[in-house]
N, C-alpha and C. Protein backbone atom coordinates (compact mmCIF):
# COMPACT_ATOMS: atom_id res chain seq x y z
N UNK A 1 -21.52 -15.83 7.40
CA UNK A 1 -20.99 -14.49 7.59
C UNK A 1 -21.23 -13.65 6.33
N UNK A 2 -21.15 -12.40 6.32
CA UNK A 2 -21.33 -11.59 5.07
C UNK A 2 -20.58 -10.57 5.03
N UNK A 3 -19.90 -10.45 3.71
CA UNK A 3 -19.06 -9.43 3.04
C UNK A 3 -19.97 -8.16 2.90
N UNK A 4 -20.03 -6.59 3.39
CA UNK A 4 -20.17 -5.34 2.95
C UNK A 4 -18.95 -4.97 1.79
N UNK A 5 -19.67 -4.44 0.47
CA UNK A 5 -18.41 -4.22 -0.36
C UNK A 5 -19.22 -2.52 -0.75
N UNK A 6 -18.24 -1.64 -0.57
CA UNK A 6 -18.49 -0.15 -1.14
C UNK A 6 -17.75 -0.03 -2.35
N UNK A 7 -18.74 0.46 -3.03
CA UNK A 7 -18.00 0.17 -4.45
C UNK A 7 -19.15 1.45 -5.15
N UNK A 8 -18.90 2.09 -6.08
CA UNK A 8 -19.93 3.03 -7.02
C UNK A 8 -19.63 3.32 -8.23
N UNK A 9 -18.70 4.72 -8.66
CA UNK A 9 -18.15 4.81 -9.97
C UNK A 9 -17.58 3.58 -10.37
N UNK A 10 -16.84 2.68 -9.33
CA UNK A 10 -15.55 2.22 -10.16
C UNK A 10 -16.69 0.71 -11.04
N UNK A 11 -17.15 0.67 -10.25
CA UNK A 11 -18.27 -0.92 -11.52
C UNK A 11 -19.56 -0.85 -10.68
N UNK A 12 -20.68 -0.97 -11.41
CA UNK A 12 -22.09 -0.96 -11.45
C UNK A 12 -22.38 -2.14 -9.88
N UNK A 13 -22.92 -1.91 -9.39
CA UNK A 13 -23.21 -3.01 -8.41
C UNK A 13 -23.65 -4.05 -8.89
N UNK A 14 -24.70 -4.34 -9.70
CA UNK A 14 -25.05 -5.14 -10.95
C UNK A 14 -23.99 -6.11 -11.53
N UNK A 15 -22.63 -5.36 -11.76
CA UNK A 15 -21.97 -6.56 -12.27
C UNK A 15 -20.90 -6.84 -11.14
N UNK A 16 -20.70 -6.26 -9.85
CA UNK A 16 -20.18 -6.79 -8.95
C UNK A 16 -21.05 -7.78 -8.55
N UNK A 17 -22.35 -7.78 -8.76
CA UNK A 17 -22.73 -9.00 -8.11
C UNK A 17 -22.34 -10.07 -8.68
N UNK A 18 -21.61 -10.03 -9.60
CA UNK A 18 -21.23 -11.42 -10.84
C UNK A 18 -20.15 -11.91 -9.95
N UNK A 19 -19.50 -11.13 -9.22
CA UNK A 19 -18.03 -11.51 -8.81
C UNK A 19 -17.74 -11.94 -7.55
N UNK A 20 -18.82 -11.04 -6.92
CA UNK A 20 -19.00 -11.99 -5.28
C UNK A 20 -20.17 -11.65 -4.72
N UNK A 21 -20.44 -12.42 -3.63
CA UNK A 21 -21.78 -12.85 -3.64
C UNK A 21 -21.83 -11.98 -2.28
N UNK A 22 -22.39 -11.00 -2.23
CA UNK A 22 -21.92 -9.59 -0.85
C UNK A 22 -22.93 -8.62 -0.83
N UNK A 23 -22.62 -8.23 0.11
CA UNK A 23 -24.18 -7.15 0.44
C UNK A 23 -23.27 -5.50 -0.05
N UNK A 24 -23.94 -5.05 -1.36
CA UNK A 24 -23.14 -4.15 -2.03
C UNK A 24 -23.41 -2.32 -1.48
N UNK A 25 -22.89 -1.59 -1.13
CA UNK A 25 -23.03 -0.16 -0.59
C UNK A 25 -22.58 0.38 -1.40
N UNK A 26 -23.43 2.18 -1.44
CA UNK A 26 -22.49 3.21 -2.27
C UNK A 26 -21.26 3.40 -1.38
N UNK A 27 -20.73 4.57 -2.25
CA UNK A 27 -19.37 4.84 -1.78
C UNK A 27 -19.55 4.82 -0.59
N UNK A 28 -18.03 4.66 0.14
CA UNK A 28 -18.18 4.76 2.16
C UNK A 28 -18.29 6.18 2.58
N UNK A 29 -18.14 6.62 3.02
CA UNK A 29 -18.62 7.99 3.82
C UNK A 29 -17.88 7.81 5.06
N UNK A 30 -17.60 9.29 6.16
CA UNK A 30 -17.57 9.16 7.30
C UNK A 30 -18.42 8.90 7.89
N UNK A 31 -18.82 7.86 9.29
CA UNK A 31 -19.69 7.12 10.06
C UNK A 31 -20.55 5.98 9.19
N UNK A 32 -19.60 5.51 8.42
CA UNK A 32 -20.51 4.37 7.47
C UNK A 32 -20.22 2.88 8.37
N UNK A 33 -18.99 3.12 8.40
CA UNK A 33 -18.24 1.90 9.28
C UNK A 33 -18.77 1.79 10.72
N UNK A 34 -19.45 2.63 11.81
CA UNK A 34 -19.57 2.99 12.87
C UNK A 34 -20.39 1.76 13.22
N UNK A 35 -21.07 1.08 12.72
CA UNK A 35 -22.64 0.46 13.19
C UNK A 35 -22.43 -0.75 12.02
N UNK A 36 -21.26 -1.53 12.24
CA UNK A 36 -21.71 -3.04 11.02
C UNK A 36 -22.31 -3.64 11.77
N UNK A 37 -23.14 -4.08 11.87
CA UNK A 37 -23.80 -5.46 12.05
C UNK A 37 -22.84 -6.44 12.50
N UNK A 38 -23.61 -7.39 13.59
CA UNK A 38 -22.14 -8.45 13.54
C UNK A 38 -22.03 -9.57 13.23
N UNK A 39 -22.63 -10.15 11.97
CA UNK A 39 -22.76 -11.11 10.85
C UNK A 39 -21.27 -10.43 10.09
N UNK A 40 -21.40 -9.17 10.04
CA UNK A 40 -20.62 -9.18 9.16
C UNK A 40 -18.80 -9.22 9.35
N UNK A 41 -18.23 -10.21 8.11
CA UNK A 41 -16.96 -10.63 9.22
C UNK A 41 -15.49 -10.06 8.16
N UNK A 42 -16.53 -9.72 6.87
CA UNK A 42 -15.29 -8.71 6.05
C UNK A 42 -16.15 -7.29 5.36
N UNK A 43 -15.30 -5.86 5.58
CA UNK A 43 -15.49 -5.45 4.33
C UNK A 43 -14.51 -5.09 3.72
N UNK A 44 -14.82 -4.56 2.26
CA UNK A 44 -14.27 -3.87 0.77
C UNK A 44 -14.43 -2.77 0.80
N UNK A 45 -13.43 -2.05 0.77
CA UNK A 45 -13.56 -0.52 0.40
C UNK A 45 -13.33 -0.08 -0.89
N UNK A 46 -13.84 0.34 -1.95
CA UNK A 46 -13.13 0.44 -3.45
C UNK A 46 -13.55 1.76 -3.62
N UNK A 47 -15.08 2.13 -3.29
CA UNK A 47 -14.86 3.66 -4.05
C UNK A 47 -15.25 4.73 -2.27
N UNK A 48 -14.69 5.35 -2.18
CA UNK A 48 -15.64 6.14 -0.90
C UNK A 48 -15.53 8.15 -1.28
N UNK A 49 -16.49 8.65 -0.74
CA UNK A 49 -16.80 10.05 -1.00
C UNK A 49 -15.65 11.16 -0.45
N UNK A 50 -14.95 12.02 -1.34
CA UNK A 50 -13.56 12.54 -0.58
C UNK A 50 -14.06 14.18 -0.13
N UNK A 51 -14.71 15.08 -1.46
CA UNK A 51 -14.92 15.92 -0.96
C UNK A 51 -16.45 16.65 -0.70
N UNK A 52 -17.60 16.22 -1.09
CA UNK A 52 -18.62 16.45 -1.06
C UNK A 52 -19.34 15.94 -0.07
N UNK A 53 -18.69 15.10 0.64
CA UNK A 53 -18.92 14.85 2.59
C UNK A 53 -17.61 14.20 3.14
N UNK A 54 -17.69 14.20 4.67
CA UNK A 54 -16.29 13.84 4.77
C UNK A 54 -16.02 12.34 4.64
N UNK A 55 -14.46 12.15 4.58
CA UNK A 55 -13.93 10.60 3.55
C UNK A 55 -14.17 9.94 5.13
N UNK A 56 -13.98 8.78 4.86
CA UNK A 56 -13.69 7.45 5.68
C UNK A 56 -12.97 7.35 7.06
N UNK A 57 -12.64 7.88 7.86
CA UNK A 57 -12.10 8.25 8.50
C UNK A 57 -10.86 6.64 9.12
N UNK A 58 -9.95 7.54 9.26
CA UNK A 58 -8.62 6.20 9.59
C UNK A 58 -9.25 5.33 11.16
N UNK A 59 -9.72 5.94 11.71
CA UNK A 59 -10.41 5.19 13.18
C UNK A 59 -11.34 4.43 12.88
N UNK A 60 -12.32 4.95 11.82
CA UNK A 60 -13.26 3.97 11.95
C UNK A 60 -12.77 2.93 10.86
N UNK A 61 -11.68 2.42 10.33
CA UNK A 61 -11.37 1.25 9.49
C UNK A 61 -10.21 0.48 10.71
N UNK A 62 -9.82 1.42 11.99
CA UNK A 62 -9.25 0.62 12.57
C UNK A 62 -9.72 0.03 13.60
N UNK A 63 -11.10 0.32 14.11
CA UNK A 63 -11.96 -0.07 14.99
C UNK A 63 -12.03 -1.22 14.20
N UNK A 64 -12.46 -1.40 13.02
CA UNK A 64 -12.83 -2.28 12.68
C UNK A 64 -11.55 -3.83 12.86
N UNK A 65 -10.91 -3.18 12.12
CA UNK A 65 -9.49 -4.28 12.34
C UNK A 65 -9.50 -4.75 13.94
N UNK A 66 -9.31 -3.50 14.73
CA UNK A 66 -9.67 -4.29 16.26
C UNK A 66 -10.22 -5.13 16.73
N UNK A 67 -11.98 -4.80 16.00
CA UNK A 67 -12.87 -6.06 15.91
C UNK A 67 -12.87 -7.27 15.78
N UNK A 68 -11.54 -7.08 14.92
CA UNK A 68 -11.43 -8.62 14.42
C UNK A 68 -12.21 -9.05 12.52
N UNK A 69 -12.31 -7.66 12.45
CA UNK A 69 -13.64 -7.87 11.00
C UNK A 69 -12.32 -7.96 9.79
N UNK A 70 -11.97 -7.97 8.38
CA UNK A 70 -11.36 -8.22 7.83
C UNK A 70 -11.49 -7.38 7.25
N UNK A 71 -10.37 -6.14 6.57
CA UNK A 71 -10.97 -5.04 5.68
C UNK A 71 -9.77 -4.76 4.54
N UNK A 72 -10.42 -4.90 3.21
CA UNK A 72 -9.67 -4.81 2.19
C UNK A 72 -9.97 -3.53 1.56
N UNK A 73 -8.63 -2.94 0.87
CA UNK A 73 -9.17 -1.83 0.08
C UNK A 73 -8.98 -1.79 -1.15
N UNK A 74 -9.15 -1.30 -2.35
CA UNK A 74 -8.55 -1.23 -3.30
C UNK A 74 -9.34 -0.19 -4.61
N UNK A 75 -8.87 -0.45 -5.87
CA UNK A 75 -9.51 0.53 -6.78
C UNK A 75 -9.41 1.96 -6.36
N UNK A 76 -9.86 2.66 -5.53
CA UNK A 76 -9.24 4.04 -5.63
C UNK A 76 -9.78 4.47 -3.62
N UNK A 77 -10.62 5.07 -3.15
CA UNK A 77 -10.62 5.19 -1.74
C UNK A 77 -10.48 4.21 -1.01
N UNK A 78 -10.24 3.01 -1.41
CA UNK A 78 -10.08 1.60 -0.83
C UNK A 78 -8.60 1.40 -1.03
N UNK A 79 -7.93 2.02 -2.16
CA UNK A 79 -6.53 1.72 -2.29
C UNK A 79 -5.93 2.50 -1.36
N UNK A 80 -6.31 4.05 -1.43
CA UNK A 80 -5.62 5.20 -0.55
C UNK A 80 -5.75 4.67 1.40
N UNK A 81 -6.43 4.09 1.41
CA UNK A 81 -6.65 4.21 2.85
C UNK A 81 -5.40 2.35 2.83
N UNK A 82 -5.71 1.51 2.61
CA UNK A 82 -5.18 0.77 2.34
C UNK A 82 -3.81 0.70 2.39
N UNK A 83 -2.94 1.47 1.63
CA UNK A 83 -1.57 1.61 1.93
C UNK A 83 -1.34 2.50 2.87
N UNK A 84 -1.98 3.35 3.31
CA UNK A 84 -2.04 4.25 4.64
C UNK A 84 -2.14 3.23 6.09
N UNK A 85 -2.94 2.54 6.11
CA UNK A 85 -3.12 1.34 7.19
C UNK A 85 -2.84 -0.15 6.71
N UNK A 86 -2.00 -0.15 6.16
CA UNK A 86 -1.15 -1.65 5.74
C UNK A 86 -0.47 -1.92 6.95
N UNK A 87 -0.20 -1.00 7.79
CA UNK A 87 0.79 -1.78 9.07
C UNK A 87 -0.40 -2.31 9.98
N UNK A 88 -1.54 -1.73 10.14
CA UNK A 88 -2.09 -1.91 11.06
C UNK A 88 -3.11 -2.91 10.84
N UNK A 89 -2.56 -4.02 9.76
CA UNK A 89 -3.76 -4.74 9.33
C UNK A 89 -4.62 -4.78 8.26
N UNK A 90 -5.07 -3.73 7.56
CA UNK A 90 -5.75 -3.48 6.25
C UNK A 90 -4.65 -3.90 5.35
N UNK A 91 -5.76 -5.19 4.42
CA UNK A 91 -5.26 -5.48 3.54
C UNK A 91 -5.48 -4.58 2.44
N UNK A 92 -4.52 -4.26 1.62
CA UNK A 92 -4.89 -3.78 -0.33
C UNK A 92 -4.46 -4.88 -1.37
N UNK A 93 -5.23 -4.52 -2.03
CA UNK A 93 -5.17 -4.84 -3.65
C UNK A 93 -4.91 -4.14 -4.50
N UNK A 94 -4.59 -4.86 -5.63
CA UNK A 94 -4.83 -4.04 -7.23
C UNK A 94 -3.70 -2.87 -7.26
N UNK A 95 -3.34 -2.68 -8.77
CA UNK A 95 -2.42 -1.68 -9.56
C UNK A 95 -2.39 -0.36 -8.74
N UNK A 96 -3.72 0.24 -8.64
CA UNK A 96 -3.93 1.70 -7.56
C UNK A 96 -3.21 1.19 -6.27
N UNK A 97 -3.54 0.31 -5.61
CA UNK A 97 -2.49 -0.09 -3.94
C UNK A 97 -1.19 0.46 -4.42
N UNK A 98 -1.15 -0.63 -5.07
CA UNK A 98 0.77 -0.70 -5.65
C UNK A 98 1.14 0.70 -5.98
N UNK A 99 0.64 1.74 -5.98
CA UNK A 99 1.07 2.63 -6.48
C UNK A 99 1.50 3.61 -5.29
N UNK A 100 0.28 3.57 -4.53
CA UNK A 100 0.44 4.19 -3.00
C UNK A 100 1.24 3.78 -2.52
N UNK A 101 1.24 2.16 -2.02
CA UNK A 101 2.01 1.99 -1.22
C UNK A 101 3.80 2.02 -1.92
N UNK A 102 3.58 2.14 -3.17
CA UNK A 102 5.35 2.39 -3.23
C UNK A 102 5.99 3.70 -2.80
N UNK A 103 4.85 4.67 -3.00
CA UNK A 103 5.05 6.31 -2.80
C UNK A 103 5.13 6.56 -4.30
N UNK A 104 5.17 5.85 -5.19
CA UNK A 104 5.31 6.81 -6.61
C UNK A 104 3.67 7.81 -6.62
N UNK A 105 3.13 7.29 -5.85
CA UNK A 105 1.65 8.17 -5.90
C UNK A 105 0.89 8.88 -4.47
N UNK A 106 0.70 9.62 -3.69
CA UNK A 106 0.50 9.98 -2.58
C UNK A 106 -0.40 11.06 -2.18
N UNK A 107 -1.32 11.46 -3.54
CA UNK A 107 -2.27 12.65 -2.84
C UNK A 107 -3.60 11.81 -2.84
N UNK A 108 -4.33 12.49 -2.52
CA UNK A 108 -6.02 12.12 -2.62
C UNK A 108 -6.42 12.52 -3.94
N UNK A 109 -6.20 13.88 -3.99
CA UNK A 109 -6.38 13.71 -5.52
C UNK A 109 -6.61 12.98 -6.85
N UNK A 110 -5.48 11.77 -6.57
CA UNK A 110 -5.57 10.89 -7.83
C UNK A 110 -6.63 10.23 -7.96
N UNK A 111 -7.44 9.72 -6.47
CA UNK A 111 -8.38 9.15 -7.22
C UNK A 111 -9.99 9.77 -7.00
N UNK A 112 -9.57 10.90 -6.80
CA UNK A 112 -11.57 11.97 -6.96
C UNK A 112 -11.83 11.78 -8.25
N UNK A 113 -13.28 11.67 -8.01
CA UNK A 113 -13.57 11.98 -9.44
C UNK A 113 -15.45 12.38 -9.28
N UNK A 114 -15.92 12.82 -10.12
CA UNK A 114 -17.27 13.85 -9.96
C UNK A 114 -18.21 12.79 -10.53
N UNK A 115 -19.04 12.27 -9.28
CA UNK A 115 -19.52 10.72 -9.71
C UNK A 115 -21.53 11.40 -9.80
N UNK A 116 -22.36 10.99 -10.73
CA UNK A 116 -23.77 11.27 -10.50
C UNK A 116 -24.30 10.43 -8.68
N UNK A 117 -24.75 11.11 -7.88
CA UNK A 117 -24.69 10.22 -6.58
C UNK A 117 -26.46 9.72 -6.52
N UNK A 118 -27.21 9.83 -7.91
CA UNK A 118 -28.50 8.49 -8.08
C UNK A 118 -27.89 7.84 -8.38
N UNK A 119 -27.02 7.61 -9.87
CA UNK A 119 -26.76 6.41 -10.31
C UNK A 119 -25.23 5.93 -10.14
N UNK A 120 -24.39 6.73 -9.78
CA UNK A 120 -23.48 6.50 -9.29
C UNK A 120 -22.46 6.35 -10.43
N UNK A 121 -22.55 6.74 -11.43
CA UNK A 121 -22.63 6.70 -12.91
C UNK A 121 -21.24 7.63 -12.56
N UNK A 122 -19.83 7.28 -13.26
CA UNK A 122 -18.86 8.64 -13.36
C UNK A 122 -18.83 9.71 -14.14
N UNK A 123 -18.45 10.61 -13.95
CA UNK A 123 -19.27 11.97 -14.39
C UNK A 123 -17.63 12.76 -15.06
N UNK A 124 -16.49 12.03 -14.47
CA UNK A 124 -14.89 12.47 -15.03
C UNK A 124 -14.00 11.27 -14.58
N UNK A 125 -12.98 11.48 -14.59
CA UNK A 125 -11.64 10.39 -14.73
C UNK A 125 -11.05 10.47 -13.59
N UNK A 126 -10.58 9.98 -12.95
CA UNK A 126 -9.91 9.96 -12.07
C UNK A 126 -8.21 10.42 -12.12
N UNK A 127 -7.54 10.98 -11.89
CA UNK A 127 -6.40 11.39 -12.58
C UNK A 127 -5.31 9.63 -12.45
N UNK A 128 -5.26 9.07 -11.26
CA UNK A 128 -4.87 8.39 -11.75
C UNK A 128 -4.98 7.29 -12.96
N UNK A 129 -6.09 7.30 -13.38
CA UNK A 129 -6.33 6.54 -14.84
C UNK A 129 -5.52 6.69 -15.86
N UNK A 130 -5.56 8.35 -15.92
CA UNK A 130 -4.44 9.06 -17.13
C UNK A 130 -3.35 8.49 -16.47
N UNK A 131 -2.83 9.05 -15.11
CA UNK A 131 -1.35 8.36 -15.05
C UNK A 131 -0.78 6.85 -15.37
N UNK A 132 -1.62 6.07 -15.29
CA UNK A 132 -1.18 4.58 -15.43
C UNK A 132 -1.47 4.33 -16.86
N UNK A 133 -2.28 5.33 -18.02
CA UNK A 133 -2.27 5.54 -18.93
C UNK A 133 -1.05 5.57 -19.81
N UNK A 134 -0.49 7.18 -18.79
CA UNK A 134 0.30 7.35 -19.31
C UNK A 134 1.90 6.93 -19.11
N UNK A 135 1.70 5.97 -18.68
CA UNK A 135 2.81 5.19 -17.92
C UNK A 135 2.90 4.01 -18.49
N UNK A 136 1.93 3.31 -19.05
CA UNK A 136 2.04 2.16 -20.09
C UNK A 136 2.59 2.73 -21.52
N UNK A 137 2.35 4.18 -21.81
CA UNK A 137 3.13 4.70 -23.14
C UNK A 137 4.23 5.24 -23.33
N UNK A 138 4.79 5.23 -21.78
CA UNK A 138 6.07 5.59 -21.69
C UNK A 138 6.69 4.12 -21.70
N UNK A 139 6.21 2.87 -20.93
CA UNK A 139 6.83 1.50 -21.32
C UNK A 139 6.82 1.63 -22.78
N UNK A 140 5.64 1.71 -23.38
CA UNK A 140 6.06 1.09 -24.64
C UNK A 140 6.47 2.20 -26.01
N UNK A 141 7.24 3.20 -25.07
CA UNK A 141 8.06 4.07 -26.59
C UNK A 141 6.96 4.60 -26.46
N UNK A 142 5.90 5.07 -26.50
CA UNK A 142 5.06 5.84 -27.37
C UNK A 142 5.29 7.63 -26.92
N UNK A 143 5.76 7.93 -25.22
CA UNK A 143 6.02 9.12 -25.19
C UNK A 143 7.17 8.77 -24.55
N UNK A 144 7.77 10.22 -23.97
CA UNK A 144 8.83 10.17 -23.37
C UNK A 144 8.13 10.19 -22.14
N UNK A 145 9.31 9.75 -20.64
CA UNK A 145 8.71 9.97 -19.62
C UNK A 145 8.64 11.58 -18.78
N UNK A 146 9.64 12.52 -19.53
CA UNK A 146 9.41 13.82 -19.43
C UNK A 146 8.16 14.15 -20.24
N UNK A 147 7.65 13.90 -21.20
CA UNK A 147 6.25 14.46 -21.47
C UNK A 147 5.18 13.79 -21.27
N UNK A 148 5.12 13.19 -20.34
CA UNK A 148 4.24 12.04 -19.24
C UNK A 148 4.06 12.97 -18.62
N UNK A 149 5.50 13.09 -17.66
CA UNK A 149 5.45 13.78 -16.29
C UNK A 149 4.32 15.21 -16.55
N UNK A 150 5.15 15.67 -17.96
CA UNK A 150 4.31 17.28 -17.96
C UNK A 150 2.89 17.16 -18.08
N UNK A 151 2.42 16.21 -18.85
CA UNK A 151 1.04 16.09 -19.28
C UNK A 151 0.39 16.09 -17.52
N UNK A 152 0.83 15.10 -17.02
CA UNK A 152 0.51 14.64 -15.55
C UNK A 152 0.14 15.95 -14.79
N UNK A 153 1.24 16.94 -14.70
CA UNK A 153 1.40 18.18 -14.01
C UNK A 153 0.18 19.30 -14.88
N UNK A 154 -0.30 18.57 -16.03
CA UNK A 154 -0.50 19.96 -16.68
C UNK A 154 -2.47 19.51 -16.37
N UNK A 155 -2.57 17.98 -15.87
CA UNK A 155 -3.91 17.70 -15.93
C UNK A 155 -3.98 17.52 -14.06
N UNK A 156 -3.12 17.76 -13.40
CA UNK A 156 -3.27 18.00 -12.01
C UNK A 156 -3.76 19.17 -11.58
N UNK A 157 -3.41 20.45 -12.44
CA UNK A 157 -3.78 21.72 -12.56
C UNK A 157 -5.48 21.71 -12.81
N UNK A 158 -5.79 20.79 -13.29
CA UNK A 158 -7.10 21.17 -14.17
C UNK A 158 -8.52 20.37 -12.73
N UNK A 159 -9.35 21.36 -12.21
CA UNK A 159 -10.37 20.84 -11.75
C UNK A 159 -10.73 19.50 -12.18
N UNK A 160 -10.89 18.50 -10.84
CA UNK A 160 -11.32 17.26 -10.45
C UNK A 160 -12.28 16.96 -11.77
N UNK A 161 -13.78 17.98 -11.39
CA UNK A 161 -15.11 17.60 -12.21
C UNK A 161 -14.58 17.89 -13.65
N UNK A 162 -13.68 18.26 -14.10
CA UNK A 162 -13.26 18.89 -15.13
C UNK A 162 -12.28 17.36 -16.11
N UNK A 163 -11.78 16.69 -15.49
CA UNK A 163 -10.83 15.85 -15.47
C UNK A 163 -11.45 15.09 -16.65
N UNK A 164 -11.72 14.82 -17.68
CA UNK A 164 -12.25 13.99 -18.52
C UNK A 164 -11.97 13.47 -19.68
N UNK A 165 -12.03 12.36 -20.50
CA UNK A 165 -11.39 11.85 -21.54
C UNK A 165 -10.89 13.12 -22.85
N UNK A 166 -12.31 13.95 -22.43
CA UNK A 166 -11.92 15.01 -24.07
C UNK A 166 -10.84 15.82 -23.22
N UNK A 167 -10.92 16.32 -22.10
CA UNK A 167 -9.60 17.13 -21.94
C UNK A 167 -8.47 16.62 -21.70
N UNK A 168 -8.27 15.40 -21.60
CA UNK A 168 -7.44 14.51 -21.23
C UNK A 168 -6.38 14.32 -22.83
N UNK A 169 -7.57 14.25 -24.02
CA UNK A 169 -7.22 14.25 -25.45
C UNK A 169 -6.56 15.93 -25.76
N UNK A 170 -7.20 16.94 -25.06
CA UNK A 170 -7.02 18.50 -25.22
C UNK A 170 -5.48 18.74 -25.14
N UNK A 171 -5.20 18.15 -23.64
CA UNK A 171 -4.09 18.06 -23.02
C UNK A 171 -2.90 17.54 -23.62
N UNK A 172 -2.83 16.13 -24.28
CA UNK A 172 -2.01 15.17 -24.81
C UNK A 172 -1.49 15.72 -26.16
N UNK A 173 -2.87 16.69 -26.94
CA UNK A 173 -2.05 17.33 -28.08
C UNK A 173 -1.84 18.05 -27.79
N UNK A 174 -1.67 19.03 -26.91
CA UNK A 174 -0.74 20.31 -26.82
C UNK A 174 0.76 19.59 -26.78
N UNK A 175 0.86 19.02 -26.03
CA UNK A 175 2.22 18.22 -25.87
C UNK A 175 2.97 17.63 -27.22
N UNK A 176 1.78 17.12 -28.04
CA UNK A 176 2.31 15.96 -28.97
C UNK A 176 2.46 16.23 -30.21
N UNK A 177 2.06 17.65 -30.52
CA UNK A 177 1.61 18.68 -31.77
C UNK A 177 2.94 19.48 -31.98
């Protein structure tokens, strides 16, 4: 049987191949799922396309479950859909799941990000990165969780393609100055 795994910004296909042995796709798309093959008896959803064509659609990951095919999500369009269809069968993974499915996290937003679509190379941050960022420095003393929250609110404001480590640094000293 064979694993389809969609995966792009979040790790090089190259070194996913280190980790499992799977027939690797760019991000998912709407009508990606429409036509698997029927060798194939799981897929992975980790990165898929939100606004520059349309996302993944909830039918075609539940056709699949119908099928009988096995579908995991995780890392960021694999996480969102994932805790969205956890009742109906889709399994999730990983820190991003956990976040959805508690509700502390719930837009699409958190995980766009402005990816090169030759190399698939990320091009900005995903906002949730900063948040779990900034959520390990509120565990450990380093900010408060009111100037988390604001930073959070103040880099939600700021365009997707825009989202990036230097403004991310822009952002943190206005706050911390």
């Amino acid at each position: 049987m064979t694993t389809f795994v969609y995966v792009g910004p979040s790790m090089p296909h190259e070194d996913a191949c280190k980790i499992l042995n799977a027939e690797y796709l760019p991000p998912v798309k709407r009508g990606d799922l429409q036509n698997i093959p029927d060798d194939v008896d799981t897929v992975v959803i980790i990165d898929g396309v939100l606004l520059n064509d349309a996302a993944v659609g909830h039918r075609e990951i539940l056709s699949l479950l119908k099928s009988g095919i096995n579908v995991i999500g995780g890392g960021s369009m694999g996480a969102l859909r994932a805790a969205e269809l956890g009742s109906f069968g889709m399994k999730g993974l990983g820190r991003i799941y956990e976040e959805y499915k508690s509700g502390r996290v719930d837009g699409d937003d958190e995980v766009v990000l402005a990816y090169d679509p030759f190399s698939l190379a990320p091009l900005s941050e995903p906002l949730i990165n900063f948040r779990l960022n900034l959520y390990e420095a509120v565990n450990n003393d380093v900010i408060s969780k009111n100037v988390a929250d604001e930073i959070i609110s103040a880099l939600k404001k700021v365009y997707y393609p825009h989202r990036t480590d230097k403004k991310f640094k822009e952002i943190v000293s206005l706050f911390l100055n």
